[in-house]
C-alpha atoms as a PDB file:
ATOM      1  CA  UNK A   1     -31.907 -50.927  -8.865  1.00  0.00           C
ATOM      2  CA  UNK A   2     -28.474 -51.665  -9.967  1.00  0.00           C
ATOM      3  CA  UNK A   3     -26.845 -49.182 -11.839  1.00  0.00           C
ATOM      4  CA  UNK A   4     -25.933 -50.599 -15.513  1.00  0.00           C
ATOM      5  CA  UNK A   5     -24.851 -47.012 -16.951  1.00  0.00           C
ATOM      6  CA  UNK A   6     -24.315 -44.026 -15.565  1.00  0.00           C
ATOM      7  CA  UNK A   7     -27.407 -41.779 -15.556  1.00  0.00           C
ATOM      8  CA  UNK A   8     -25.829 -38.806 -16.546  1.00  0.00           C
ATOM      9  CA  UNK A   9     -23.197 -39.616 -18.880  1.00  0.00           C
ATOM     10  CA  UNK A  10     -23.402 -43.100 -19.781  1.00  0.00           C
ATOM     11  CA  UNK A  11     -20.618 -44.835 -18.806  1.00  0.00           C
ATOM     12  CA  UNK A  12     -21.141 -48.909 -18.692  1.00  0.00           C
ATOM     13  CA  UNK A  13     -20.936 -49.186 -14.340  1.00  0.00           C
ATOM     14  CA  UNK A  14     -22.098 -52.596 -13.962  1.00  0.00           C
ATOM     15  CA  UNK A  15     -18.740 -53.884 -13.947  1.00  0.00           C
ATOM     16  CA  UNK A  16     -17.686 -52.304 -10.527  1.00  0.00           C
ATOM     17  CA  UNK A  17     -20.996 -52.580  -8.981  1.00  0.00           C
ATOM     18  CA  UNK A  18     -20.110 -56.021  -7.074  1.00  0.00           C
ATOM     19  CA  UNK A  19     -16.626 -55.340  -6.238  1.00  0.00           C
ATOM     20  CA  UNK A  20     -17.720 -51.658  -4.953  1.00  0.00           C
ATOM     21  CA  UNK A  21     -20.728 -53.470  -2.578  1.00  0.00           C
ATOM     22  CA  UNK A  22     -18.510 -56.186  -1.483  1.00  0.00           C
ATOM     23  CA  UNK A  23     -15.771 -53.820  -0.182  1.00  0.00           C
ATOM     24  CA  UNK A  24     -18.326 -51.484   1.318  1.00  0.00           C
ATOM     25  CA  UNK A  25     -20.290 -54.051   2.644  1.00  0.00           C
ATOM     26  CA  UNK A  26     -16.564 -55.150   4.431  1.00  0.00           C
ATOM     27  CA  UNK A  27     -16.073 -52.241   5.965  1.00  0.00           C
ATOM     28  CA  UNK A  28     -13.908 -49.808   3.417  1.00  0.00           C
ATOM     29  CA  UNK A  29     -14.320 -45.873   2.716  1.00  0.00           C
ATOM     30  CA  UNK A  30     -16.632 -45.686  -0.073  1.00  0.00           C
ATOM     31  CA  UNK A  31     -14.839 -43.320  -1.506  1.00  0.00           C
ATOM     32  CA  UNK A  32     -11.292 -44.729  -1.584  1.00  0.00           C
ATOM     33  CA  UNK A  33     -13.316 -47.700  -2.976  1.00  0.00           C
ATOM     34  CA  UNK A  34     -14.445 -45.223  -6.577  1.00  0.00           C
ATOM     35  CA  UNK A  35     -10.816 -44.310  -6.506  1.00  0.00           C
ATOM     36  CA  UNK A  36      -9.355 -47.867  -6.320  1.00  0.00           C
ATOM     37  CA  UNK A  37     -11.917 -48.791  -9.211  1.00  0.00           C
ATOM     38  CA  UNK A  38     -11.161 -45.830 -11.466  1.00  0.00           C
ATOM     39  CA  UNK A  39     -14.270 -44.015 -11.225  1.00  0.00           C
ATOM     40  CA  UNK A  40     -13.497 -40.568 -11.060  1.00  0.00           C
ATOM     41  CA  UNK A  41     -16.177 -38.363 -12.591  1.00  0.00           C
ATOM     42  CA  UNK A  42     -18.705 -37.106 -10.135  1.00  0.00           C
ATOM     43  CA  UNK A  43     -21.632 -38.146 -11.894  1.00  0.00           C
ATOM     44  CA  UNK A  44     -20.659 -41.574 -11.720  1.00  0.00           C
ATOM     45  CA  UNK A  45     -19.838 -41.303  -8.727  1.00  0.00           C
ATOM     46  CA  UNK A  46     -23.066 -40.209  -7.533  1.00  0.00           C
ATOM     47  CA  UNK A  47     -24.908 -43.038  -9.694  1.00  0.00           C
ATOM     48  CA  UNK A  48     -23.020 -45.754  -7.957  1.00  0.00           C
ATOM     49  CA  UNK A  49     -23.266 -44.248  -4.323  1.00  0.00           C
ATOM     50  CA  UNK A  50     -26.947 -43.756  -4.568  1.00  0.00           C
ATOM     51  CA  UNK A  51     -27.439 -47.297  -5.992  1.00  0.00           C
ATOM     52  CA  UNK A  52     -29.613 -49.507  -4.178  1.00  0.00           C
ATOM     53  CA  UNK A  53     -30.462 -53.068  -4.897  1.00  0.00           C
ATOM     54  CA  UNK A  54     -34.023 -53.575  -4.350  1.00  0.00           C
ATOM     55  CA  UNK A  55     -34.815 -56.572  -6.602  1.00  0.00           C
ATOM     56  CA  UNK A  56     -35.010 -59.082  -3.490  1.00  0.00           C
ATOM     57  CA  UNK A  57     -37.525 -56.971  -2.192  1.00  0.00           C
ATOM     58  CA  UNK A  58     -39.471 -56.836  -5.340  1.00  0.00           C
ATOM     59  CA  UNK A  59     -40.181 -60.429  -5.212  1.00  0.00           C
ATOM     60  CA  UNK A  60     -41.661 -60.529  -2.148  1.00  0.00           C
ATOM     61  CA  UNK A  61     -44.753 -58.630  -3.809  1.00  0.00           C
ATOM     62  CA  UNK A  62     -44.801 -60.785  -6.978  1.00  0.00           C
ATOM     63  CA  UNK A  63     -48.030 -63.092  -7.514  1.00  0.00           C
ATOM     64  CA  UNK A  64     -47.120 -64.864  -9.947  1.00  0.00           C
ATOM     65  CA  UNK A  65     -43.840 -66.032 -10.780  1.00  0.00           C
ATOM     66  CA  UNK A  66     -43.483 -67.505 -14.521  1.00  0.00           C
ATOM     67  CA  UNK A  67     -40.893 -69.739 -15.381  1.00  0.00           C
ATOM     68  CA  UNK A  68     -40.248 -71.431 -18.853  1.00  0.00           C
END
């Protein structure tokens, strides 16, 4: 799932979570990535590395999908 807060101590992470993927996906060091974004605490930086988004294949499973 994304990561909206950091597990651990709570800092709001949602905010990096799309640049962070992007420039990963593109080929950058995930690390200099954190350290371009200004996460520096090792919890965080834990939280965002292990971060998978799994939603899309949530869906697939769904039987019913409700819409208002």
């Amino acid at each position: 799932m994304i990561p909206i807060r950091c597990y651990t101590c709570g800092k709001p992470l949602i905010q990096y979570y799309d640049e962070f993927k992007k420039r990963v996906e593109a080929g950058e060091d995930p690390a200099k990535v954190l350290d371009d974004l200004g996460i520096e605490r090792y919890c965080c930086r834990r939280t965002m590395l292990a971060a998978v988004d799994i939603s899309k294949e949530i869906i697939k499973f769904s039987t019913k999908v409700y819409r208002w």
